[in-house]
PDB file of N, CA and C in Angstrom:
ATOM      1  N   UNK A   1      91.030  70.101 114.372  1.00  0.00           N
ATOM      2  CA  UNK A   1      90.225  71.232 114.825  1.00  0.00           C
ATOM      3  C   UNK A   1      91.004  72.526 114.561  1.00  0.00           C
ATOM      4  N   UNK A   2      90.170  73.157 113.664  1.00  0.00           N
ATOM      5  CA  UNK A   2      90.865  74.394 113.102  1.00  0.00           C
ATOM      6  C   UNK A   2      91.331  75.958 114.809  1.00  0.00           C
ATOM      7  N   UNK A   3      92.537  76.460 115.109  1.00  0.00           N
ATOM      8  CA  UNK A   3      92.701  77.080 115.803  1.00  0.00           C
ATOM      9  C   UNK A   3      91.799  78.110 116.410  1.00  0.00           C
ATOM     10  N   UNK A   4      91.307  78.416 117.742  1.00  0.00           N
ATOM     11  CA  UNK A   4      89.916  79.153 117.997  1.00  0.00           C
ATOM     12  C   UNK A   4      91.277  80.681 117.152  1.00  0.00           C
ATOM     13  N   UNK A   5      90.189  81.653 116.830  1.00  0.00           N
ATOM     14  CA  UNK A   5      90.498  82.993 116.634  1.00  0.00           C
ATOM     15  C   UNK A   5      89.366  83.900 116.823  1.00  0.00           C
ATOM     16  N   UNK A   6      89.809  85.156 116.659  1.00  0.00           N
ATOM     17  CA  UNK A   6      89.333  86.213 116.867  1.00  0.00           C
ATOM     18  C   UNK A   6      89.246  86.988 115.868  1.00  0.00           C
ATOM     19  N   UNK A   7      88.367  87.527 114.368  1.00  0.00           N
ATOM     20  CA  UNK A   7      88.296  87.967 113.772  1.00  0.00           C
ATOM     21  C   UNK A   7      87.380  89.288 113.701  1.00  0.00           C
ATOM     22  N   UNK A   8      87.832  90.124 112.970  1.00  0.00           N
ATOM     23  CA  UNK A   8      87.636  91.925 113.073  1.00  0.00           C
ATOM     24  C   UNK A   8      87.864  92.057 111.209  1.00  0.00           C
ATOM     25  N   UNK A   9      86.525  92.961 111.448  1.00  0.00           N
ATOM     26  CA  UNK A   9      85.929  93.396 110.041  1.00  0.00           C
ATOM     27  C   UNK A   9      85.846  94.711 110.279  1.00  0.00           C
ATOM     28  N   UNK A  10      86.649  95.535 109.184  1.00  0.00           N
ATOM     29  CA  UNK A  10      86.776  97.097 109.369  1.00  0.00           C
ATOM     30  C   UNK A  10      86.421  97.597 108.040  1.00  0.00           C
ATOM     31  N   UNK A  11      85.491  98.574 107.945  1.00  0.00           N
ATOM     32  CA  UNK A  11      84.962  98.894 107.039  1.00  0.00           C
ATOM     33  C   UNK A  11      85.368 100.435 107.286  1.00  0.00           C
ATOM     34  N   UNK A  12      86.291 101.065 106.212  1.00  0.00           N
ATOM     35  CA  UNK A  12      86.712 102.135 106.121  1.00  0.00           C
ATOM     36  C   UNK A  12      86.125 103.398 104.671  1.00  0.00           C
ATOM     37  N   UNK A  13      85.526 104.356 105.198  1.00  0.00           N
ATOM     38  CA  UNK A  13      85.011 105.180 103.955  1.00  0.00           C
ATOM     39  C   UNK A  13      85.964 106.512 104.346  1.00  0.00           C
ATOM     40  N   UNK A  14      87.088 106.495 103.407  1.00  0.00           N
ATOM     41  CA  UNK A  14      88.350 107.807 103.330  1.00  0.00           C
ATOM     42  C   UNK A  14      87.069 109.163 102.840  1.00  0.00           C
ATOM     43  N   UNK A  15      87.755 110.285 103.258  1.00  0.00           N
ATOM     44  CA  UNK A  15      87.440 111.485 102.778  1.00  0.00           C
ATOM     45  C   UNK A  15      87.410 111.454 101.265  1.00  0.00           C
ATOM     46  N   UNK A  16      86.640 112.026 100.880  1.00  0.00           N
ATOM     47  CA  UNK A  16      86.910 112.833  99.358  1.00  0.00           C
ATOM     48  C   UNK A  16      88.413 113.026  99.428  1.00  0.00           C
ATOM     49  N   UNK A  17      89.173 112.279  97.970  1.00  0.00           N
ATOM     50  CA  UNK A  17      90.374 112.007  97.654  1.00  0.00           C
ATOM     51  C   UNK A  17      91.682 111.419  98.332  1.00  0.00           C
ATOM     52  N   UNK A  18      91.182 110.873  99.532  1.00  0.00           N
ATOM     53  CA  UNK A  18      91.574 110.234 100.390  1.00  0.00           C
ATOM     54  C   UNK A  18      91.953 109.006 100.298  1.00  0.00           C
ATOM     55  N   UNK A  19      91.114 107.801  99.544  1.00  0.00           N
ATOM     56  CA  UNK A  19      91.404 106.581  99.337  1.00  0.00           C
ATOM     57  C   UNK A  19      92.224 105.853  99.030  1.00  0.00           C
ATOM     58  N   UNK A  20      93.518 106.557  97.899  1.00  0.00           N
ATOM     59  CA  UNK A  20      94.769 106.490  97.361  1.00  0.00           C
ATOM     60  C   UNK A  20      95.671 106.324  98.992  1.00  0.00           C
ATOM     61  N   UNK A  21      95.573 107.330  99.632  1.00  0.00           N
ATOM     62  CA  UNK A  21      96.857 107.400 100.556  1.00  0.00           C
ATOM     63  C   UNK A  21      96.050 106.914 101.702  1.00  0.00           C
ATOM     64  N   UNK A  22      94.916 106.088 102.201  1.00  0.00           N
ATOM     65  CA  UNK A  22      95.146 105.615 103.205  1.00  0.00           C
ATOM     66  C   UNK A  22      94.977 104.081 102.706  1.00  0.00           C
ATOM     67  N   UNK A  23      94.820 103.813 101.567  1.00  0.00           N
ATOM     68  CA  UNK A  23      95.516 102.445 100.657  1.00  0.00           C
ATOM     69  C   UNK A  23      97.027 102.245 101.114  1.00  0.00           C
ATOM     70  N   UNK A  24      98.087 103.155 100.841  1.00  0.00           N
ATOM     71  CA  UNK A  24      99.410 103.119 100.553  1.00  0.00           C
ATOM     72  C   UNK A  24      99.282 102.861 102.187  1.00  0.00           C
ATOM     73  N   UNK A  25      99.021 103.928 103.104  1.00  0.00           N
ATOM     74  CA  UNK A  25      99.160 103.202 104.803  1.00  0.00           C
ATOM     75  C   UNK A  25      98.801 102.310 105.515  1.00  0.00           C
ATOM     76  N   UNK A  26      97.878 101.667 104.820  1.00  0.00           N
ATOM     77  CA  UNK A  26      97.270 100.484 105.015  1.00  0.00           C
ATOM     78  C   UNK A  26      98.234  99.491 105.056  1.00  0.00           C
ATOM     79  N   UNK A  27      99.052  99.361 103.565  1.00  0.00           N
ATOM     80  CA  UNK A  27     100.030  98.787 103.238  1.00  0.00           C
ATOM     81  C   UNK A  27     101.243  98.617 104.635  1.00  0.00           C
ATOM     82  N   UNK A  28     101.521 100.011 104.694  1.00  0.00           N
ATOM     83  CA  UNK A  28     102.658  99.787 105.915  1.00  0.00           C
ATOM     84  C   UNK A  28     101.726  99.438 107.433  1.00  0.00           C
ATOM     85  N   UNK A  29     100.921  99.832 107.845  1.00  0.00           N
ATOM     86  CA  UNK A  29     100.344  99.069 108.572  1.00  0.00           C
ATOM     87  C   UNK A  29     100.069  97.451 108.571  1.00  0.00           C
ATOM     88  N   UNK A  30      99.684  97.001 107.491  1.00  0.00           N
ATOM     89  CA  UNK A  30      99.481  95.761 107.384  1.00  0.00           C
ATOM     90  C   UNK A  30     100.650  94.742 107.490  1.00  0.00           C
ATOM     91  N   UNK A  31     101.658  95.289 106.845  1.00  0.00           N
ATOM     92  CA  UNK A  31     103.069  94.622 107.235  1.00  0.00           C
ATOM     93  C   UNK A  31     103.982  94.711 108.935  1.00  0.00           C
ATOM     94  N   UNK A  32     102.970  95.350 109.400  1.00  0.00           N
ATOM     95  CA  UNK A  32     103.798  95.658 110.700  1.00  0.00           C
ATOM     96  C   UNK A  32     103.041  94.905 111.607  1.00  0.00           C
ATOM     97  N   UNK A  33     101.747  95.034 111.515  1.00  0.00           N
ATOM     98  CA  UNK A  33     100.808  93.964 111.807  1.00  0.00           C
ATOM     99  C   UNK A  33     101.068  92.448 111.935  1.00  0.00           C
ATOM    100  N   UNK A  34     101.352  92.032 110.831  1.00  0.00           N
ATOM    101  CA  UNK A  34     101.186  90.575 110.157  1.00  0.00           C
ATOM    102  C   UNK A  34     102.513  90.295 111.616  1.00  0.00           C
ATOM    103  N   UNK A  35     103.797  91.089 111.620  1.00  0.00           N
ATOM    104  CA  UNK A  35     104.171  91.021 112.682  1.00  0.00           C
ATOM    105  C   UNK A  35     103.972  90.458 113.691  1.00  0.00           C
ATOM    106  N   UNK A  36     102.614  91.042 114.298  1.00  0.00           N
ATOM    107  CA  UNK A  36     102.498  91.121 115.747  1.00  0.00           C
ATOM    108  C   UNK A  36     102.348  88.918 116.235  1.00  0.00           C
ATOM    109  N   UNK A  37     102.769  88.795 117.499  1.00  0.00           N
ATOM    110  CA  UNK A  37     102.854  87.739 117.651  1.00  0.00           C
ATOM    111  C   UNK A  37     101.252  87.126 117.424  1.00  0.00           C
ATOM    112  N   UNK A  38     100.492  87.275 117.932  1.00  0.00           N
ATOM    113  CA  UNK A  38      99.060  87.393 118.075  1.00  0.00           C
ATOM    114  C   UNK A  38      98.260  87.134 116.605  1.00  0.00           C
ATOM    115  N   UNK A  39      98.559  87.908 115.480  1.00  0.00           N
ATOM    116  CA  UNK A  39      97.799  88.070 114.210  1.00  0.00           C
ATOM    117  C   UNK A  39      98.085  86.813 113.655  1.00  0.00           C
ATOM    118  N   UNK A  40      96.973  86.208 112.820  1.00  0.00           N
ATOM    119  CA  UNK A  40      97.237  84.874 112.247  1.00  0.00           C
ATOM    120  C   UNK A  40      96.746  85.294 110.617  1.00  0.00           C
ATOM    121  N   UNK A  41      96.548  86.855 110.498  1.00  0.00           N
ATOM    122  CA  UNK A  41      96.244  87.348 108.720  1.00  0.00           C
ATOM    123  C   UNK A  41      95.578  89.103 109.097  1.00  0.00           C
ATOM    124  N   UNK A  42      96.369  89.405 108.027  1.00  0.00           N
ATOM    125  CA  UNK A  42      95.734  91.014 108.197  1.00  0.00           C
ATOM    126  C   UNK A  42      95.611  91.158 106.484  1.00  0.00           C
ATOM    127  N   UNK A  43      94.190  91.292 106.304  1.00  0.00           N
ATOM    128  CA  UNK A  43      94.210  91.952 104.404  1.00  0.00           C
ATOM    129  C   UNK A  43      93.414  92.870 104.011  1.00  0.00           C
ATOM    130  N   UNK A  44      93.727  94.024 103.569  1.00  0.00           N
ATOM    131  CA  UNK A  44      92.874  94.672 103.054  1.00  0.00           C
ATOM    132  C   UNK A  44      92.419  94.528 101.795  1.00  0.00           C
ATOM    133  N   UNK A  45      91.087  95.425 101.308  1.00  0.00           N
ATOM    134  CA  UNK A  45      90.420  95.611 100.080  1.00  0.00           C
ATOM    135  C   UNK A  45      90.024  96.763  99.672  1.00  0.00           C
ATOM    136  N   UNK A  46      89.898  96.860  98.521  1.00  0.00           N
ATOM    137  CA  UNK A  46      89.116  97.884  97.721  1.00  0.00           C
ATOM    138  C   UNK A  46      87.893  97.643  97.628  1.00  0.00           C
ATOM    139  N   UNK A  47      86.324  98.032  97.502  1.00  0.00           N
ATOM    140  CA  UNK A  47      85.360  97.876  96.848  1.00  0.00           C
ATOM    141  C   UNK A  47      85.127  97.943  95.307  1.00  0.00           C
ATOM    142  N   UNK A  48      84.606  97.097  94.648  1.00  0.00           N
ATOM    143  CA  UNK A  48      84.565  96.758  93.497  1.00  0.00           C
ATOM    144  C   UNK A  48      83.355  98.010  93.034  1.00  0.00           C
ATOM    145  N   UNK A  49      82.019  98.053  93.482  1.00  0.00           N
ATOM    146  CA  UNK A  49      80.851  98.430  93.319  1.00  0.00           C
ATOM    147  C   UNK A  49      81.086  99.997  93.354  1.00  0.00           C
ATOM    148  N   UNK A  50      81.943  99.771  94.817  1.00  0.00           N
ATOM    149  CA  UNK A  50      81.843 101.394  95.539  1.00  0.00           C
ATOM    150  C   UNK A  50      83.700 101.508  96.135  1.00  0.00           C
ATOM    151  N   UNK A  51      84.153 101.867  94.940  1.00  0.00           N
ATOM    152  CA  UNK A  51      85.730 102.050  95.165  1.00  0.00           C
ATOM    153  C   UNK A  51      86.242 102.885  96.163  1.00  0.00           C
ATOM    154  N   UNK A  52      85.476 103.825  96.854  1.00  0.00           N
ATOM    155  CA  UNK A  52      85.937 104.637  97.681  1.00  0.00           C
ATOM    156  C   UNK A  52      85.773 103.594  99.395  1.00  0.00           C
ATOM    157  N   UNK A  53      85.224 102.678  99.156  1.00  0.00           N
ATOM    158  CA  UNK A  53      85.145 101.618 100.382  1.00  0.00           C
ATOM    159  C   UNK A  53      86.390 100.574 100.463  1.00  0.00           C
ATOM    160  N   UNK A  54      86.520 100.662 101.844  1.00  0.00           N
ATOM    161  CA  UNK A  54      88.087  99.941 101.701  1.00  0.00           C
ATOM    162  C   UNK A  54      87.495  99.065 103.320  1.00  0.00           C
ATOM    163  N   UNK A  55      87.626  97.821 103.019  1.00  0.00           N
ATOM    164  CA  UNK A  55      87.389  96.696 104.240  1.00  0.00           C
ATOM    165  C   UNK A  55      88.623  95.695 104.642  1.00  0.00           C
ATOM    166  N   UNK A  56      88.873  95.835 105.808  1.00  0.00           N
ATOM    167  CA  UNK A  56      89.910  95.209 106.301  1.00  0.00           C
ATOM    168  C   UNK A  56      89.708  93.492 107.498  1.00  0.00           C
ATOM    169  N   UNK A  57      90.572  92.946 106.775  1.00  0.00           N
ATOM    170  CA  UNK A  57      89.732  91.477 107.315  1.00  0.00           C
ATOM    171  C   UNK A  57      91.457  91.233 108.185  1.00  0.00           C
ATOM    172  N   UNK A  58      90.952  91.300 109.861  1.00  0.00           N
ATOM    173  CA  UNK A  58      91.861  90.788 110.510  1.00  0.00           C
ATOM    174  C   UNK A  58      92.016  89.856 111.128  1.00  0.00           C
ATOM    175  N   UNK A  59      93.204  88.621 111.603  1.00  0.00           N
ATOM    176  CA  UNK A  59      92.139  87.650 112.607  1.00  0.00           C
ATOM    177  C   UNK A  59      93.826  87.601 113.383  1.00  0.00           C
ATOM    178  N   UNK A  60      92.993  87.054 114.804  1.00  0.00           N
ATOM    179  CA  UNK A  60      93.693  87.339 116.280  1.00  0.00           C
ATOM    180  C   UNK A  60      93.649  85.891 116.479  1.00  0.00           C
ATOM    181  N   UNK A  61      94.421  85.607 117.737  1.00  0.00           N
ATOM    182  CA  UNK A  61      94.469  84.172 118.148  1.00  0.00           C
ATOM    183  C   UNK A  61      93.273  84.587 119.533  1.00  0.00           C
ATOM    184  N   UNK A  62      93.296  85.709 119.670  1.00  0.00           N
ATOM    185  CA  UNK A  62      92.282  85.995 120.797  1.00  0.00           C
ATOM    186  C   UNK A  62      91.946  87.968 120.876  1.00  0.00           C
ATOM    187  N   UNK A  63      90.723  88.087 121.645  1.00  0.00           N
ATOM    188  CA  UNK A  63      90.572  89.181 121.954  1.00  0.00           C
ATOM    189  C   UNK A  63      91.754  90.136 122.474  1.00  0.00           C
ATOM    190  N   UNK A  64      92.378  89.444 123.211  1.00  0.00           N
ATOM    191  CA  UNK A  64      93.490  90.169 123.814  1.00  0.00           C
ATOM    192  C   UNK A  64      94.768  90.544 122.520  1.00  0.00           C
ATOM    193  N   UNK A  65      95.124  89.616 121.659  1.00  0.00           N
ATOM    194  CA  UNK A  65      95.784  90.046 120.563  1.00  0.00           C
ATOM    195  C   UNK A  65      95.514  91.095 120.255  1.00  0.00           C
ATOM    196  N   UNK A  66      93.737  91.409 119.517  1.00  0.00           N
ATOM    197  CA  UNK A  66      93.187  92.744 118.851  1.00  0.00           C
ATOM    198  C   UNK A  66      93.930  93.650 119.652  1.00  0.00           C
ATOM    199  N   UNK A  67      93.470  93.314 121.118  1.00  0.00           N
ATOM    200  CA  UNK A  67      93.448  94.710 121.935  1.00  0.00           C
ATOM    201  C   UNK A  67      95.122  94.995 121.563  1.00  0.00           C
ATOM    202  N   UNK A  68      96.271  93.871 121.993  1.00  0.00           N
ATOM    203  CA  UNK A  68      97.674  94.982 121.712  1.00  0.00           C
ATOM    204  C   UNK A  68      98.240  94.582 120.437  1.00  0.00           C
ATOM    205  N   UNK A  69      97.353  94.567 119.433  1.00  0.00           N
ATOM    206  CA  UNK A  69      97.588  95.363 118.572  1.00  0.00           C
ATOM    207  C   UNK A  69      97.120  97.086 118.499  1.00  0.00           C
ATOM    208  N   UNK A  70      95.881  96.795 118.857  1.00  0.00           N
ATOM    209  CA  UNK A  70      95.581  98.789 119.105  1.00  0.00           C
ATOM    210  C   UNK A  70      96.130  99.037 119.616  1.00  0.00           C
ATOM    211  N   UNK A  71      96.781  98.819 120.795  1.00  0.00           N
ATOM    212  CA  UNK A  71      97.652  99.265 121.641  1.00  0.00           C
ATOM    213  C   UNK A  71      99.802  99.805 120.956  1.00  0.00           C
ATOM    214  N   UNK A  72      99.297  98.983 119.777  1.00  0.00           N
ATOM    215  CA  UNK A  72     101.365  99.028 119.129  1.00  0.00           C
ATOM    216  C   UNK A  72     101.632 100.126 118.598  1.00  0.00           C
ATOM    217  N   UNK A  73     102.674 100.465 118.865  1.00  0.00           N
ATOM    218  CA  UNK A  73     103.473 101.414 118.456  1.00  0.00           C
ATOM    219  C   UNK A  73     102.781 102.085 117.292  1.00  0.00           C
ATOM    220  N   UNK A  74     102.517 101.234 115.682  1.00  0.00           N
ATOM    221  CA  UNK A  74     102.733 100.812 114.559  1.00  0.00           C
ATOM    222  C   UNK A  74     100.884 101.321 114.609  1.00  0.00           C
ATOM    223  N   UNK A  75     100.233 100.767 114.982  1.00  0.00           N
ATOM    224  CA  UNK A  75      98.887 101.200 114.711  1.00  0.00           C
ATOM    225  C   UNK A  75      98.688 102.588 115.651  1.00  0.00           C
ATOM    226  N   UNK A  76      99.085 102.561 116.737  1.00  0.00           N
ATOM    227  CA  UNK A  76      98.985 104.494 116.855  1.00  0.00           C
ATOM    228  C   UNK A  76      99.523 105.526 115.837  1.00  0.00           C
ATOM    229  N   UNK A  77     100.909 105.122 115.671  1.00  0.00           N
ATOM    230  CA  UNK A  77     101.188 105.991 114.685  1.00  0.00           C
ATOM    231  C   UNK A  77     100.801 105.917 113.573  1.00  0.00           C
ATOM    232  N   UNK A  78     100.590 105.047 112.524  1.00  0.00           N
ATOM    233  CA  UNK A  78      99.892 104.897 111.413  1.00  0.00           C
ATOM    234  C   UNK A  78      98.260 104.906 111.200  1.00  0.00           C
ATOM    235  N   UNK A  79      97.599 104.042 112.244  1.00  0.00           N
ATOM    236  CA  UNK A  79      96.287 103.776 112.493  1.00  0.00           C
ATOM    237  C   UNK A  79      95.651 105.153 112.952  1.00  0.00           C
ATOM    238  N   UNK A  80      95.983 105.615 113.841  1.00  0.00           N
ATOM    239  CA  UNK A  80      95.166 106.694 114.830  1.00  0.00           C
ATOM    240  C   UNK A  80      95.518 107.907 114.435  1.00  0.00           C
ATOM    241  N   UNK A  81      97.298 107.825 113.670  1.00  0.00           N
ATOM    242  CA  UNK A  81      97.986 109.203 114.071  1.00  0.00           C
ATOM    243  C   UNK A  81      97.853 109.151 112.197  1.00  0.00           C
ATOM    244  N   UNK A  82      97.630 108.622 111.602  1.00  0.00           N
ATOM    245  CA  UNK A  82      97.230 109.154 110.013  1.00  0.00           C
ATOM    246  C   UNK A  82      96.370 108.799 109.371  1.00  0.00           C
ATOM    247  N   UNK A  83      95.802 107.401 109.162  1.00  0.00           N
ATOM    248  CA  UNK A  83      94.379 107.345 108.547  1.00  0.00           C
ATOM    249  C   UNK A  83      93.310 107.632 109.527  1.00  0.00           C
ATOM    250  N   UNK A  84      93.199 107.190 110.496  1.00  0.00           N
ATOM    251  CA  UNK A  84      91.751 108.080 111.075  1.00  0.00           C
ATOM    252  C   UNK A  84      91.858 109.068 111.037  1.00  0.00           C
ATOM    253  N   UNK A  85      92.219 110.550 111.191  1.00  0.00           N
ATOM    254  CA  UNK A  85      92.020 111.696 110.209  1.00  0.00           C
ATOM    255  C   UNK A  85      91.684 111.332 108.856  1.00  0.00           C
ATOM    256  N   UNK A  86      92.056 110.761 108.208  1.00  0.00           N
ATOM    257  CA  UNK A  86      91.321 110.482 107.028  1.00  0.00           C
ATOM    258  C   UNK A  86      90.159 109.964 106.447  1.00  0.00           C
ATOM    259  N   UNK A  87      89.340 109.623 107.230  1.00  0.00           N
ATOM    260  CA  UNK A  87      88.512 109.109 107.042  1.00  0.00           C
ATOM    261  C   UNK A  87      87.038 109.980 107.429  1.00  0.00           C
ATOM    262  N   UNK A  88      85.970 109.586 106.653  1.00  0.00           N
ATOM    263  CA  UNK A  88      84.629 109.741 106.694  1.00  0.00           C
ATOM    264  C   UNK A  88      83.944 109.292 108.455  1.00  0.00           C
ATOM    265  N   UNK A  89      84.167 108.177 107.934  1.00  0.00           N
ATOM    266  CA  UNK A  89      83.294 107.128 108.410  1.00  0.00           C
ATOM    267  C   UNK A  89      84.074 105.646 108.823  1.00  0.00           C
ATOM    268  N   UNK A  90      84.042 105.134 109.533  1.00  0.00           N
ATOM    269  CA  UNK A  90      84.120 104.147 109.899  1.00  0.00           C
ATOM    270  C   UNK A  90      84.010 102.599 110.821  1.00  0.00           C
ATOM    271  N   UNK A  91      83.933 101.612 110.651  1.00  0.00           N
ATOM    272  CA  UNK A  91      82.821 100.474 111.111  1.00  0.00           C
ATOM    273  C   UNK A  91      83.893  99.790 111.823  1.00  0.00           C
ATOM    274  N   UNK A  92      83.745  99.172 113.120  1.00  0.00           N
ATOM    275  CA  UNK A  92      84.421  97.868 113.369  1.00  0.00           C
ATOM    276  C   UNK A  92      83.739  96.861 113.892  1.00  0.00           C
ATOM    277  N   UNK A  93      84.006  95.436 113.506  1.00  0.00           N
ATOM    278  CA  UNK A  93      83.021  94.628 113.515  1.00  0.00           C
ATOM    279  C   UNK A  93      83.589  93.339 114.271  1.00  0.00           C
ATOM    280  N   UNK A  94      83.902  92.372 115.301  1.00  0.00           N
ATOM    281  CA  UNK A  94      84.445  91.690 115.780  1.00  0.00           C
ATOM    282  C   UNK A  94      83.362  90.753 115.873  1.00  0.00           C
ATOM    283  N   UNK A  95      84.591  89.141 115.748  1.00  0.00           N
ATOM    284  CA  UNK A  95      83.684  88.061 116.168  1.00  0.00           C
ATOM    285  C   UNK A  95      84.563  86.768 116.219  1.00  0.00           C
ATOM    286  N   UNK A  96      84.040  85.838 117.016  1.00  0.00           N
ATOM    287  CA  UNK A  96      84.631  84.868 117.049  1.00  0.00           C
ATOM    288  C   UNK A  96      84.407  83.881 117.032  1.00  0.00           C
ATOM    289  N   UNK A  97      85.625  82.684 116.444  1.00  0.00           N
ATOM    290  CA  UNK A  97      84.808  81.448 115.355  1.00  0.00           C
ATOM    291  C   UNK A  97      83.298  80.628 116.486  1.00  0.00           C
ATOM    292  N   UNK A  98      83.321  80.324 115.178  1.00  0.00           N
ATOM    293  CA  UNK A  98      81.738  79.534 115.807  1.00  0.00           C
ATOM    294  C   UNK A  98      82.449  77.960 115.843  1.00  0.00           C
ATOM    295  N   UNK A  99      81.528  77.196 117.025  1.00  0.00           N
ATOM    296  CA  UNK A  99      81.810  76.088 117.072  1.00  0.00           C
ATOM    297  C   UNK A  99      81.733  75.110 115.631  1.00  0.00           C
ATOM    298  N   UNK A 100      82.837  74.352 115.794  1.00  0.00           N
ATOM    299  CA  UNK A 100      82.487  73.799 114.316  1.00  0.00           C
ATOM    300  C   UNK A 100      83.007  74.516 112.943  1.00  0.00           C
ATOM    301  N   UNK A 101      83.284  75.599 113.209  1.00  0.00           N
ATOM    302  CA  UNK A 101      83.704  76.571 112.031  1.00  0.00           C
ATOM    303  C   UNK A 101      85.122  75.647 111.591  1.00  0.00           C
TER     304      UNK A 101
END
């Protein structure tokens, strides 16, 4: 029986010329992440169709993981304190496995 988790779908649209550098922070975010005791995968993407779309596929061992991860050091300062200014628009999408998954 595959481990229950907690997975989060983030759909990020950067400002006009933006996409480059909240790519590169993504990067250091994502490595600080993968970190956290809690995370069992953090990956981002580019959009193929629509390149200025960048979706982030995270998964938690539980709700409470997500939460301190928002809560770390590492995503305030990177997460809150530099790409959200950067951004348009953005989606978060949470869910958790289905029985049987």
């Amino acid at each position: 029986m595959p481990a229950p988790c907690f997975q989060v779908i983030a759909r990020y649209h950067p400002l006009e010329g933006r996409t480059d550098a909240v790519l590169e922070l993504l990067g250091e975010l994502a490595a600080a992440s993968r970190a956290e005791p809690a995370n069992q995968a953090y990956e981002f993407y580019r959009g193929v169709e629509r390149p200025d779309e960048i979706v982030i596929l995270e998964r938690y061992d539980d709700e409470a993981g997500f939460a301190a991860h928002r809560e770390s050091e590492h995503f305030q300062r990177i997460g809150v304190g530099r790409i959200i200014p950067m951004l348009a628009d953005r989606v978060i999408e949470r869910y958790v496995a289905a029985p049987g998954a």
